[in-house]
PDB file of N, CA and C in Angstrom:
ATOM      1  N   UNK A   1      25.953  -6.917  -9.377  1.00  0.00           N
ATOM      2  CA  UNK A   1      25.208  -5.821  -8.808  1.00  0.00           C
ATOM      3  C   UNK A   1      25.155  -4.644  -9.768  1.00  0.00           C
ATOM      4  N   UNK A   2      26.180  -4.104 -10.230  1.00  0.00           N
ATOM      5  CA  UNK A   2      26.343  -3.328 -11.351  1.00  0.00           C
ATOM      6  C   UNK A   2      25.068  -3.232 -12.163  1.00  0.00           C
ATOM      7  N   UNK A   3      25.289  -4.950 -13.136  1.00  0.00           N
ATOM      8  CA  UNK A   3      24.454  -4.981 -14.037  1.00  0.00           C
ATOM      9  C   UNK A   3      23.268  -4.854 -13.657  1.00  0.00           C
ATOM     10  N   UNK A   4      22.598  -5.219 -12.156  1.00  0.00           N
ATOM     11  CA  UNK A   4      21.293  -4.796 -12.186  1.00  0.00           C
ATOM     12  C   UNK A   4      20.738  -3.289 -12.354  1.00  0.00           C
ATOM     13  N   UNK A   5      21.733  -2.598 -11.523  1.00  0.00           N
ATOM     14  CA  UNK A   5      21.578  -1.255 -11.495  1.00  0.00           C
ATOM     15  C   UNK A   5      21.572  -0.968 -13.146  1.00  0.00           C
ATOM     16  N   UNK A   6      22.413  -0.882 -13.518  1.00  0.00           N
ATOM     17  CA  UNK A   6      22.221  -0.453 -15.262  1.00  0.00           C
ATOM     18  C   UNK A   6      21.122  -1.015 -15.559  1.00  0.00           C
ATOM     19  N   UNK A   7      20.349  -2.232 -15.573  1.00  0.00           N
ATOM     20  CA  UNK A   7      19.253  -2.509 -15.983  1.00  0.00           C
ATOM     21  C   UNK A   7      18.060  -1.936 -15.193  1.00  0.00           C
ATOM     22  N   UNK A   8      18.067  -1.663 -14.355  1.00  0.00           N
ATOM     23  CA  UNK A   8      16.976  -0.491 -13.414  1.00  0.00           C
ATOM     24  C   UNK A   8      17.097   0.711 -13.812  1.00  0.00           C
ATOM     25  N   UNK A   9      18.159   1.501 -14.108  1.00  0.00           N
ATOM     26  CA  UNK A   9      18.291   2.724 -15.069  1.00  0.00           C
ATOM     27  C   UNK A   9      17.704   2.724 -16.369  1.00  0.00           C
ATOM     28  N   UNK A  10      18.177   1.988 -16.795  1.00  0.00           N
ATOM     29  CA  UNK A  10      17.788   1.657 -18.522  1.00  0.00           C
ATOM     30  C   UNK A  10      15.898   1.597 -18.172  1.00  0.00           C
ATOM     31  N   UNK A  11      15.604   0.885 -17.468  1.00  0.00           N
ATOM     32  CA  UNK A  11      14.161   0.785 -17.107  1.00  0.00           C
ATOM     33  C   UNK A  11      13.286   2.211 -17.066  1.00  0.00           C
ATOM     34  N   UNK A  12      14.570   2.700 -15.959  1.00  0.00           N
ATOM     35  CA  UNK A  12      13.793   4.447 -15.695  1.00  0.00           C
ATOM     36  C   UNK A  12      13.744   5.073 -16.692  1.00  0.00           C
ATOM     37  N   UNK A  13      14.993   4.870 -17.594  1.00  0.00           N
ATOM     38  CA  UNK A  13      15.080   6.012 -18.964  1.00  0.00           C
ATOM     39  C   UNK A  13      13.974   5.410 -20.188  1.00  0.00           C
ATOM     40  N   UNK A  14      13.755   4.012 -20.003  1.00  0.00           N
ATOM     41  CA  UNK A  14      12.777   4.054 -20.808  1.00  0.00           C
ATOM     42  C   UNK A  14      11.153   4.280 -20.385  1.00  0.00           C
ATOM     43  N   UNK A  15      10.739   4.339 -18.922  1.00  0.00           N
ATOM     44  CA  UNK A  15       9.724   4.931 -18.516  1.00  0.00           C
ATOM     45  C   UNK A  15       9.576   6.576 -18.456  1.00  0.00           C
ATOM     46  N   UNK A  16      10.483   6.991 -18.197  1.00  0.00           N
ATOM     47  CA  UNK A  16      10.614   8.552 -18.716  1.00  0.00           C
ATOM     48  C   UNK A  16       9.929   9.159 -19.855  1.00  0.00           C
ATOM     49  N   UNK A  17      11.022   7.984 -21.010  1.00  0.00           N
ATOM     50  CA  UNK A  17      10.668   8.904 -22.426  1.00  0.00           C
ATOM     51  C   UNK A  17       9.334   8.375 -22.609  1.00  0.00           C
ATOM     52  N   UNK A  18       8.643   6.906 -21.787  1.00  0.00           N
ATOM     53  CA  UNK A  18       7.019   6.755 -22.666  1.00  0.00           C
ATOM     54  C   UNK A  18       6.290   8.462 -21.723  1.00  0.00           C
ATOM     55  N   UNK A  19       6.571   8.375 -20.549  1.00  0.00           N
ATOM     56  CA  UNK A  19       6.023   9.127 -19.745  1.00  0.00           C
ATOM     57  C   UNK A  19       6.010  10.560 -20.386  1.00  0.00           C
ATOM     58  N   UNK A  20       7.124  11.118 -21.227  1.00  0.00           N
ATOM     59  CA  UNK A  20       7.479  12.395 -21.885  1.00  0.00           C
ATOM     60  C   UNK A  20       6.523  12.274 -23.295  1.00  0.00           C
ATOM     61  N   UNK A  21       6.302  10.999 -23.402  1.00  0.00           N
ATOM     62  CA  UNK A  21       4.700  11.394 -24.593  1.00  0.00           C
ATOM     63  C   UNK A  21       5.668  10.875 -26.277  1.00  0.00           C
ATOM     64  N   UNK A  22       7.247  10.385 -25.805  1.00  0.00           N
ATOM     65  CA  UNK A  22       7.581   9.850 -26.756  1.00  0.00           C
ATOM     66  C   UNK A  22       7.755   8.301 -27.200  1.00  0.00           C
ATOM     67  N   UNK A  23       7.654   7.486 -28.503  1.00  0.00           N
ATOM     68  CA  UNK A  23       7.590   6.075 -28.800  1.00  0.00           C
ATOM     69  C   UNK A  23       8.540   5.368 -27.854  1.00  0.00           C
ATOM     70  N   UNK A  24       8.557   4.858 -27.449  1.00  0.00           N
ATOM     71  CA  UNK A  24       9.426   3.443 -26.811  1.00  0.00           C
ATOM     72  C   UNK A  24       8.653   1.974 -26.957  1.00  0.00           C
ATOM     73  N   UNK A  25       9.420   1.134 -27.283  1.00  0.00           N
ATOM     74  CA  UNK A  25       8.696  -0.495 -27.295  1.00  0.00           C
ATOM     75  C   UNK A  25       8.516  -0.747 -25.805  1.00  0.00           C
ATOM     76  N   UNK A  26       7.626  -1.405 -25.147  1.00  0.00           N
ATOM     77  CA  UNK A  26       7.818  -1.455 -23.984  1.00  0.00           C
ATOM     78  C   UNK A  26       9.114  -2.981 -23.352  1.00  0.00           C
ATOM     79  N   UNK A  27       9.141  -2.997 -22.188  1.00  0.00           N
ATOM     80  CA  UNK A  27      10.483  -3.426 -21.845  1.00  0.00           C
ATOM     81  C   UNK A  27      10.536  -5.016 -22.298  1.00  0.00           C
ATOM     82  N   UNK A  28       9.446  -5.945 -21.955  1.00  0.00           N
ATOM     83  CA  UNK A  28       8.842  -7.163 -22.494  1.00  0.00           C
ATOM     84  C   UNK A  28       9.629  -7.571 -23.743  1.00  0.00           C
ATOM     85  N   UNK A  29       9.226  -6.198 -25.016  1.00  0.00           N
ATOM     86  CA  UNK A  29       9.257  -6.711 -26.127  1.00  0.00           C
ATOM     87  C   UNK A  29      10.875  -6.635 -26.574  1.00  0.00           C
ATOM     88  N   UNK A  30      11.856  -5.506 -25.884  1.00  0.00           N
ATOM     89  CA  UNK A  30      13.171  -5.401 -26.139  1.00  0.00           C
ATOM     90  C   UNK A  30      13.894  -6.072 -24.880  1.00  0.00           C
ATOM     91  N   UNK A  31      13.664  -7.156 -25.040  1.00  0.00           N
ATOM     92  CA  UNK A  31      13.994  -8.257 -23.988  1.00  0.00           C
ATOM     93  C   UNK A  31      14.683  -7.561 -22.204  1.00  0.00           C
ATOM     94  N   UNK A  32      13.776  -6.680 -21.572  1.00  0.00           N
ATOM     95  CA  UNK A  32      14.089  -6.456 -20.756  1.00  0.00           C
ATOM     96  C   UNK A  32      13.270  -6.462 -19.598  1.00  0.00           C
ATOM     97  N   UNK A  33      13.464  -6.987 -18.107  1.00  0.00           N
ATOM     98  CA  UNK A  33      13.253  -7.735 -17.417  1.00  0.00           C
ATOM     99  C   UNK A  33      12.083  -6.637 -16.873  1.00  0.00           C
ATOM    100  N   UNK A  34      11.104  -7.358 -15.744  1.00  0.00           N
ATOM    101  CA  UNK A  34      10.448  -6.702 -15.405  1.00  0.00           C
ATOM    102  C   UNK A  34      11.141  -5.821 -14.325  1.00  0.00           C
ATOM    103  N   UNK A  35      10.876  -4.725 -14.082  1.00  0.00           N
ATOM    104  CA  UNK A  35      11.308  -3.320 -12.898  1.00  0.00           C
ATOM    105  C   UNK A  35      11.005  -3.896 -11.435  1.00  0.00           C
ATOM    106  N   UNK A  36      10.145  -4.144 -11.091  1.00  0.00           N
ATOM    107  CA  UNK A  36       9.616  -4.632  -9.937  1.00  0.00           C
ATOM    108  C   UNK A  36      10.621  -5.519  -9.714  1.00  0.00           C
ATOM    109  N   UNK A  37      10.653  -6.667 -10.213  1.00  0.00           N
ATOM    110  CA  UNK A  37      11.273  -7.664 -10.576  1.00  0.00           C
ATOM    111  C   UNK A  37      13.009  -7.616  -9.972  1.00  0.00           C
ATOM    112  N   UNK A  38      13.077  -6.986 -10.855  1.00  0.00           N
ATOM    113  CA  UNK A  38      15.020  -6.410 -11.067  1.00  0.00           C
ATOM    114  C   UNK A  38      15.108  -5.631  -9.480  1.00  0.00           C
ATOM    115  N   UNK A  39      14.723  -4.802  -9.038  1.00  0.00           N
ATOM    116  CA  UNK A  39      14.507  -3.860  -7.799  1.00  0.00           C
ATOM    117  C   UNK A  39      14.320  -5.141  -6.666  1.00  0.00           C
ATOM    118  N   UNK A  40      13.679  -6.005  -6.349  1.00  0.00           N
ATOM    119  CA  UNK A  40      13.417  -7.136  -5.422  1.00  0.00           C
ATOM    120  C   UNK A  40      14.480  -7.601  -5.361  1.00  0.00           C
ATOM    121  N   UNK A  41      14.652  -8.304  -6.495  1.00  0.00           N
ATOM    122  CA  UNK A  41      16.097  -9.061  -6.239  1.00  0.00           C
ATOM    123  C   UNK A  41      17.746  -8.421  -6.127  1.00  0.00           C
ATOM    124  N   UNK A  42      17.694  -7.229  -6.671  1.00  0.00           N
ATOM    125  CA  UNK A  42      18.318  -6.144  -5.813  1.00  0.00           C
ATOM    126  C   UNK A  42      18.657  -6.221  -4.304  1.00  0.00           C
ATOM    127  N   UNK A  43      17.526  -5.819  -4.078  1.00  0.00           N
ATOM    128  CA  UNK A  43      17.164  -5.673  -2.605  1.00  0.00           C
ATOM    129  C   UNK A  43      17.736  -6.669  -1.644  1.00  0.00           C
ATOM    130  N   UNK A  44      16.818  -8.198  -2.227  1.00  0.00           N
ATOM    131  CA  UNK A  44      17.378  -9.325  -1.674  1.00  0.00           C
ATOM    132  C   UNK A  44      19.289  -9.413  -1.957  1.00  0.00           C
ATOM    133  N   UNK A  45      19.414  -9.350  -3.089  1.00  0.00           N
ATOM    134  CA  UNK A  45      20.961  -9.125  -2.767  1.00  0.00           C
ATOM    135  C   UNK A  45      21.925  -8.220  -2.054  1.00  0.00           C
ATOM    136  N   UNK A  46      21.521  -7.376  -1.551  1.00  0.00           N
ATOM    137  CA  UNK A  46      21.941  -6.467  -0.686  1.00  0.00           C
ATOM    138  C   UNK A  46      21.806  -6.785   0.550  1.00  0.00           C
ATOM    139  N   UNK A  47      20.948  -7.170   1.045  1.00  0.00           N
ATOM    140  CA  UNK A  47      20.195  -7.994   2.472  1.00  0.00           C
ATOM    141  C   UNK A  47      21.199  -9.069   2.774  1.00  0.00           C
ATOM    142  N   UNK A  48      21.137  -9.761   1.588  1.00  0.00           N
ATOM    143  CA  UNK A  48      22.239 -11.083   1.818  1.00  0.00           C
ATOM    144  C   UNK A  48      23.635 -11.202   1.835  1.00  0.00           C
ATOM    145  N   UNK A  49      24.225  -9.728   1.224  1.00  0.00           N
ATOM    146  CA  UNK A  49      25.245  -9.297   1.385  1.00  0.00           C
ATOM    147  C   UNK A  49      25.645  -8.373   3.219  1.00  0.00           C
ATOM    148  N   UNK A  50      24.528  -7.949   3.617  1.00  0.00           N
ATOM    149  CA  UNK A  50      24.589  -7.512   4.610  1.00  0.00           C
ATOM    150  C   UNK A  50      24.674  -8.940   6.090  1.00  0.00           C
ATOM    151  N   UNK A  51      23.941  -9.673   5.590  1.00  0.00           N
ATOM    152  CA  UNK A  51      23.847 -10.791   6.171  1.00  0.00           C
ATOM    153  C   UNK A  51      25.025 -11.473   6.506  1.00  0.00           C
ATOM    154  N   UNK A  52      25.697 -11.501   5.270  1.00  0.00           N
ATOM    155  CA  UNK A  52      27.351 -12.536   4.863  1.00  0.00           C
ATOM    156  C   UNK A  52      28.345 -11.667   5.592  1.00  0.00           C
ATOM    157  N   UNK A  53      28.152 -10.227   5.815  1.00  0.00           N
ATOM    158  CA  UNK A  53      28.995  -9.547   6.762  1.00  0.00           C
ATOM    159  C   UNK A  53      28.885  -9.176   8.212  1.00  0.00           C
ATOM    160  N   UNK A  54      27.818  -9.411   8.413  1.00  0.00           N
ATOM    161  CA  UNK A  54      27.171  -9.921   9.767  1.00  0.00           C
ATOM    162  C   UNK A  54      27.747 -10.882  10.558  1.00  0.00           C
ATOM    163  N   UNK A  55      27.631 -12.105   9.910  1.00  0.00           N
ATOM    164  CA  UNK A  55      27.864 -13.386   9.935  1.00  0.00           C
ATOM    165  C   UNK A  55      29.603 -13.521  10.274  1.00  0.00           C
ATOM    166  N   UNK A  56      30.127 -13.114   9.553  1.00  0.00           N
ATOM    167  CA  UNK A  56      31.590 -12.839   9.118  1.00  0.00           C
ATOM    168  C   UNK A  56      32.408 -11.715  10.409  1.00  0.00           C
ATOM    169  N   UNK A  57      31.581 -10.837  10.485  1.00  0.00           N
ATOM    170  CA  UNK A  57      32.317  -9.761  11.731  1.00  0.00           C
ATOM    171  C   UNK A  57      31.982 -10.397  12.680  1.00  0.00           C
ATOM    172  N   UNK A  58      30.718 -11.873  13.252  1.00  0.00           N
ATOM    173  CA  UNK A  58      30.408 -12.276  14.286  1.00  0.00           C
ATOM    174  C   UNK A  58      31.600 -13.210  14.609  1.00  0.00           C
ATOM    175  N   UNK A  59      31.829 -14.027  13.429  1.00  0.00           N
ATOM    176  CA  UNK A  59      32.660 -15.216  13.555  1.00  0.00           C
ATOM    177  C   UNK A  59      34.250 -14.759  13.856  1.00  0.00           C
ATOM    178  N   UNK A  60      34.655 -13.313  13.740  1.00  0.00           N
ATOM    179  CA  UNK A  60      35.714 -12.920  14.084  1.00  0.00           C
ATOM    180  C   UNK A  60      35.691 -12.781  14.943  1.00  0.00           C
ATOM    181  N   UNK A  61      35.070 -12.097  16.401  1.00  0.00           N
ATOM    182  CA  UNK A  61      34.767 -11.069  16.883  1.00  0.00           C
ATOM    183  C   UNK A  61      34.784 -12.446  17.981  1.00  0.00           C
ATOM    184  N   UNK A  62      34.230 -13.510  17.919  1.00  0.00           N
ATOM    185  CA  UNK A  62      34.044 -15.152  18.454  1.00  0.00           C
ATOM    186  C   UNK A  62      35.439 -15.865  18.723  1.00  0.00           C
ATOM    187  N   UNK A  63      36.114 -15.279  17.570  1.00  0.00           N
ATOM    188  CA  UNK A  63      37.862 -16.070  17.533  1.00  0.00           C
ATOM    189  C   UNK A  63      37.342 -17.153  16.554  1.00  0.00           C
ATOM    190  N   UNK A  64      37.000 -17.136  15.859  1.00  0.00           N
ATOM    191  CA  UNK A  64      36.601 -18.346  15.022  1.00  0.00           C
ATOM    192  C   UNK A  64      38.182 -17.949  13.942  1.00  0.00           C
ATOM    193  N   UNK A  65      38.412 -19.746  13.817  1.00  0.00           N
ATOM    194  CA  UNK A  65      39.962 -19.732  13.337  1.00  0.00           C
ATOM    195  C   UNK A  65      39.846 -19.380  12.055  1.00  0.00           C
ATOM    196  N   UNK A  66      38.504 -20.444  11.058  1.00  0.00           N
ATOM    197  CA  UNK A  66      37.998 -20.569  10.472  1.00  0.00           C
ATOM    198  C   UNK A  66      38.153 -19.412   9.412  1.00  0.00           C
ATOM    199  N   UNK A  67      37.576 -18.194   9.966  1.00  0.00           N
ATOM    200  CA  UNK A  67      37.470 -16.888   9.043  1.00  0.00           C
ATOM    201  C   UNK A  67      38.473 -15.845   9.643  1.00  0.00           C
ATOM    202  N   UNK A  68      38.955 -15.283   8.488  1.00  0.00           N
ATOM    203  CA  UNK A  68      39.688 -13.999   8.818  1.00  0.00           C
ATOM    204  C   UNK A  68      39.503 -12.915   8.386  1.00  0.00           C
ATOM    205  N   UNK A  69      40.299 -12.239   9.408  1.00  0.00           N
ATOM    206  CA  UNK A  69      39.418 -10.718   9.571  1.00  0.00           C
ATOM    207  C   UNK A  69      39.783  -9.910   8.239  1.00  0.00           C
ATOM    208  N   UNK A  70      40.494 -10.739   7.417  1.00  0.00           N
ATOM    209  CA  UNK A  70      40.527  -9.736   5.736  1.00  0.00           C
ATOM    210  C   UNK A  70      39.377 -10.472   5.224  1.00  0.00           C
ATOM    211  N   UNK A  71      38.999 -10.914   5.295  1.00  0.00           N
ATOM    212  CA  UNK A  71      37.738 -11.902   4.863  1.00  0.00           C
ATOM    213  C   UNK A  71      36.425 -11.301   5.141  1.00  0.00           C
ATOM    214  N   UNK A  72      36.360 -11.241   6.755  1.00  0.00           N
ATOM    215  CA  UNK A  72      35.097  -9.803   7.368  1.00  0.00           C
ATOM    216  C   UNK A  72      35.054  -8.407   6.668  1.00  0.00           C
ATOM    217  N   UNK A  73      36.572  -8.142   6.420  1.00  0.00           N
ATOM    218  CA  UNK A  73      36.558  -6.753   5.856  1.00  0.00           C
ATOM    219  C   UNK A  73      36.101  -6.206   4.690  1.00  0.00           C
ATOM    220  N   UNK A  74      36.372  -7.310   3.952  1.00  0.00           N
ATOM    221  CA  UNK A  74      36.135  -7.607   2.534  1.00  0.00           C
ATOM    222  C   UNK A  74      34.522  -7.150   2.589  1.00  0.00           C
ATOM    223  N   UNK A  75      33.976  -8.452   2.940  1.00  0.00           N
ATOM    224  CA  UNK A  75      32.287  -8.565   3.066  1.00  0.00           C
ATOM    225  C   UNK A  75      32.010  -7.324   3.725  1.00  0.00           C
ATOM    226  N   UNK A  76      32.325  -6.481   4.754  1.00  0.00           N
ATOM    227  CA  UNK A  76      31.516  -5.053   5.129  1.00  0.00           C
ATOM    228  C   UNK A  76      32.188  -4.358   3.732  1.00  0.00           C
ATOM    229  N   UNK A  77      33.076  -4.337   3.063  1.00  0.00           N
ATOM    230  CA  UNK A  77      32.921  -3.213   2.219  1.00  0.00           C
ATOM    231  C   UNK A  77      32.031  -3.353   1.033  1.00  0.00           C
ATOM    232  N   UNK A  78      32.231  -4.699   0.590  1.00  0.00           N
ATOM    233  CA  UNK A  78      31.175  -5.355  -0.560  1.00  0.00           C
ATOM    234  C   UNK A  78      29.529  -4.609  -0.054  1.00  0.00           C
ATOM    235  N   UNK A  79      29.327  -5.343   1.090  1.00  0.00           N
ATOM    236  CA  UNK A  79      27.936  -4.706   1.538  1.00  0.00           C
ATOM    237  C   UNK A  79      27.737  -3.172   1.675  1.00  0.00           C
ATOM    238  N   UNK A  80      28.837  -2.377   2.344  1.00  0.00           N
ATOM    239  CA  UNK A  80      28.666  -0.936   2.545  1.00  0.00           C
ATOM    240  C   UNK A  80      28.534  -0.768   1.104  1.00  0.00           C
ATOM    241  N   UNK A  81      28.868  -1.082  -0.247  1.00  0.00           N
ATOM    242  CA  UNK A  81      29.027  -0.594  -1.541  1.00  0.00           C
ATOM    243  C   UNK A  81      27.481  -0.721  -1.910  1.00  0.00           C
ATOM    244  N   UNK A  82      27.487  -2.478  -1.623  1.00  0.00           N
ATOM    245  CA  UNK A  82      26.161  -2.031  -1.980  1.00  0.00           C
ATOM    246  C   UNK A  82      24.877  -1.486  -1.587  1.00  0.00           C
ATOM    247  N   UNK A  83      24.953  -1.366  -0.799  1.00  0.00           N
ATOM    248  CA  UNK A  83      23.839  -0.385   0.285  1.00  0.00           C
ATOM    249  C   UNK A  83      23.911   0.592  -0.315  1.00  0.00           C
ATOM    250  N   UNK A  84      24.931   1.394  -0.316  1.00  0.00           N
ATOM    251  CA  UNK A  84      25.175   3.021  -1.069  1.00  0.00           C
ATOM    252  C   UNK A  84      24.825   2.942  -2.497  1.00  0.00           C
ATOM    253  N   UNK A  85      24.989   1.848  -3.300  1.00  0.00           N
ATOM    254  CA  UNK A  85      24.803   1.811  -4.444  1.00  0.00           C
ATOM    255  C   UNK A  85      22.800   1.137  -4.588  1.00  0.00           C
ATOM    256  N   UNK A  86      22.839   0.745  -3.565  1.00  0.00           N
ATOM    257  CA  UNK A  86      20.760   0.736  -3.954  1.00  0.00           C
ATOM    258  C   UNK A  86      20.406   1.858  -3.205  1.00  0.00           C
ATOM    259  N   UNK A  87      20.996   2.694  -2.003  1.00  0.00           N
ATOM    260  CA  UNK A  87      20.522   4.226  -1.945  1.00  0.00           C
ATOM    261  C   UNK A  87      20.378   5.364  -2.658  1.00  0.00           C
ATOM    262  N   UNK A  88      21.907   4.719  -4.148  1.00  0.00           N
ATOM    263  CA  UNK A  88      21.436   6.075  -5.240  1.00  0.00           C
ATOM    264  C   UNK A  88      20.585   5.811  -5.983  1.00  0.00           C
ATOM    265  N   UNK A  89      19.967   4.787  -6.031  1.00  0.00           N
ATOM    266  CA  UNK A  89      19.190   3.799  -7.362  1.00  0.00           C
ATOM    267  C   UNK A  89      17.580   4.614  -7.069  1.00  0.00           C
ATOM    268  N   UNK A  90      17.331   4.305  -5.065  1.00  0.00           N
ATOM    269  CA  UNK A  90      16.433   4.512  -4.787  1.00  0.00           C
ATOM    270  C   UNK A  90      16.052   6.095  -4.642  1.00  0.00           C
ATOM    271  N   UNK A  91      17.500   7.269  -4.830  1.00  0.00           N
ATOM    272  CA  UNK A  91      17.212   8.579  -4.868  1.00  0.00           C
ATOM    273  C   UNK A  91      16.635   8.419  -6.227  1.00  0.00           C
ATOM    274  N   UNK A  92      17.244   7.992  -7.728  1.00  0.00           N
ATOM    275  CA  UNK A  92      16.945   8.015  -8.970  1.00  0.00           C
ATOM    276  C   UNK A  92      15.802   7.861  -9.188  1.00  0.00           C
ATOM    277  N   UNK A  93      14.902   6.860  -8.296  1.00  0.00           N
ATOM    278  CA  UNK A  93      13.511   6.140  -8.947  1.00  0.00           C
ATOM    279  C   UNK A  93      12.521   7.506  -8.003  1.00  0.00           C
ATOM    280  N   UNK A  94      12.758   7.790  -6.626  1.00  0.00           N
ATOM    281  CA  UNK A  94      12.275   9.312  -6.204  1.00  0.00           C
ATOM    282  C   UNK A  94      12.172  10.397  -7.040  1.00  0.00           C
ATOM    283  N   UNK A  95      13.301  10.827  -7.148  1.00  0.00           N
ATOM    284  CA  UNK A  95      13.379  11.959  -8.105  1.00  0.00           C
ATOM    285  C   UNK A  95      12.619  11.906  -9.691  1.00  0.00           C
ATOM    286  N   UNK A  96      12.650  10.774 -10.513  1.00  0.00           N
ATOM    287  CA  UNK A  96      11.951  10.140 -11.512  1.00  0.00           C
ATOM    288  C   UNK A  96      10.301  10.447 -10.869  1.00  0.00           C
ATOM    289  N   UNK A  97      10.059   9.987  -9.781  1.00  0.00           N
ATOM    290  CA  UNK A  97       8.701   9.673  -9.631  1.00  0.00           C
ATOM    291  C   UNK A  97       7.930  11.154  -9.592  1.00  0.00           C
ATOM    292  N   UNK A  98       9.010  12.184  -8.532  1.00  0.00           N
ATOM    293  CA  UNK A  98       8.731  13.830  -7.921  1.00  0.00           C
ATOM    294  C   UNK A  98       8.307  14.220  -9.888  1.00  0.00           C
ATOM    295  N   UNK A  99       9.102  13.934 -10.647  1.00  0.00           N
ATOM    296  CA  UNK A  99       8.995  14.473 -11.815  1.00  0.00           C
ATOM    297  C   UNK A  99       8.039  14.433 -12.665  1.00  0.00           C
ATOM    298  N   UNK A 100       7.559  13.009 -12.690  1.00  0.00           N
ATOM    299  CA  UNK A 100       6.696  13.010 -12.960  1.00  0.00           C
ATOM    300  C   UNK A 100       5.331  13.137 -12.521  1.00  0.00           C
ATOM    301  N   UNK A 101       5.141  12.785 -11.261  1.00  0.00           N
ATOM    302  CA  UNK A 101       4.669  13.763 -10.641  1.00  0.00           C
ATOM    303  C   UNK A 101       3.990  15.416 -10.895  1.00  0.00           C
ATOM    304  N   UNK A 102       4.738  16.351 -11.367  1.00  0.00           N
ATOM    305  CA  UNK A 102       4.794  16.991 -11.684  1.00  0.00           C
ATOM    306  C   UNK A 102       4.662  17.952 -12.941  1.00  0.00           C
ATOM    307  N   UNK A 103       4.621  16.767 -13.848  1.00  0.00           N
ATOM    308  CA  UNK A 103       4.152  16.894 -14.930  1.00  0.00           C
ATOM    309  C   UNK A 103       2.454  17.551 -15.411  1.00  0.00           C
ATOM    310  N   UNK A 104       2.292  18.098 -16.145  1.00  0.00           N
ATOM    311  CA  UNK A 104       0.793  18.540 -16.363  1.00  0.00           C
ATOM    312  C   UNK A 104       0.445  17.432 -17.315  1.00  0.00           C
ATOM    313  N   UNK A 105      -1.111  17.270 -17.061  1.00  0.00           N
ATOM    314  CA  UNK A 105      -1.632  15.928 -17.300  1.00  0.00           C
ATOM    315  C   UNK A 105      -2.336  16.703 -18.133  1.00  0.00           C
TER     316      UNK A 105
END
C-alpha cells in the first residue's frame, strides 16, 4: 500500500512541475505506471481490505472457532490505516487540482 501511495505522489510531483511550465519526461517514458491506473487499484485494495474486516468481525461476532478476535483486530486496523491513508492521498490530488486550478493560463 505504501508503495502505491509513493508512486501516486511521485505522479503528482511530476504533474505539477509539467503543469509549472517546467521539463519533465512524461511518466510512460521513466517507467512509471499510469495515475488512473495506480489510484483504481488503490481503491480496490482498500475496499478489499475493508471487506476482509467485515468478513472477519462477522465471523467473530457468529462464534466462529475458526477466526480470532486478534485476527479481526488486526484486519480493522490494516483497513482503518488504509482508508486514512487513501483519504490523505485523495486531500493531496484536491489540493494539487484547487492549485492548479488556479493558476493563470
Amino acid at each position: 500500500m505504501n508503495n502505491d501511495i509513493a508512486r501516486i505522489l511521485a505522479e503528482m510531483r511530476n504533474h505539477a512541475i509539467v503543469a509549472q511550465g517546467r521539463s519533465m519526461a512524461p511518466a510512460q517514458e521513466t517507467g512509471g505506471a499510469d495515475f488512473s491506473a495506480l489510484l483504481k487499484q488503490s481503491i480496490e485494495k482498500v475496499n478489499d481490505l475493508q471487506k476482509t474486516s467485515q468478513h472477519l468481525t462477522r465471523a467473530v461476532e457468529l462464534g466462529d472457532p475458526n477466526v480470532s478476535i486478534s485476527d479481526a483486530m488486526i484486519a480493522m486496523q490494516k483497513s482503518s490505516l488504509a482508508f486514512e491513508a487513501m483519504v490523505q492521498v485523495r486531500n493531496k490530488v484536491v489540493s494539487a487540482y484547487q492549485e492548479i486550478m488556479s493558476m493563470p493560463v
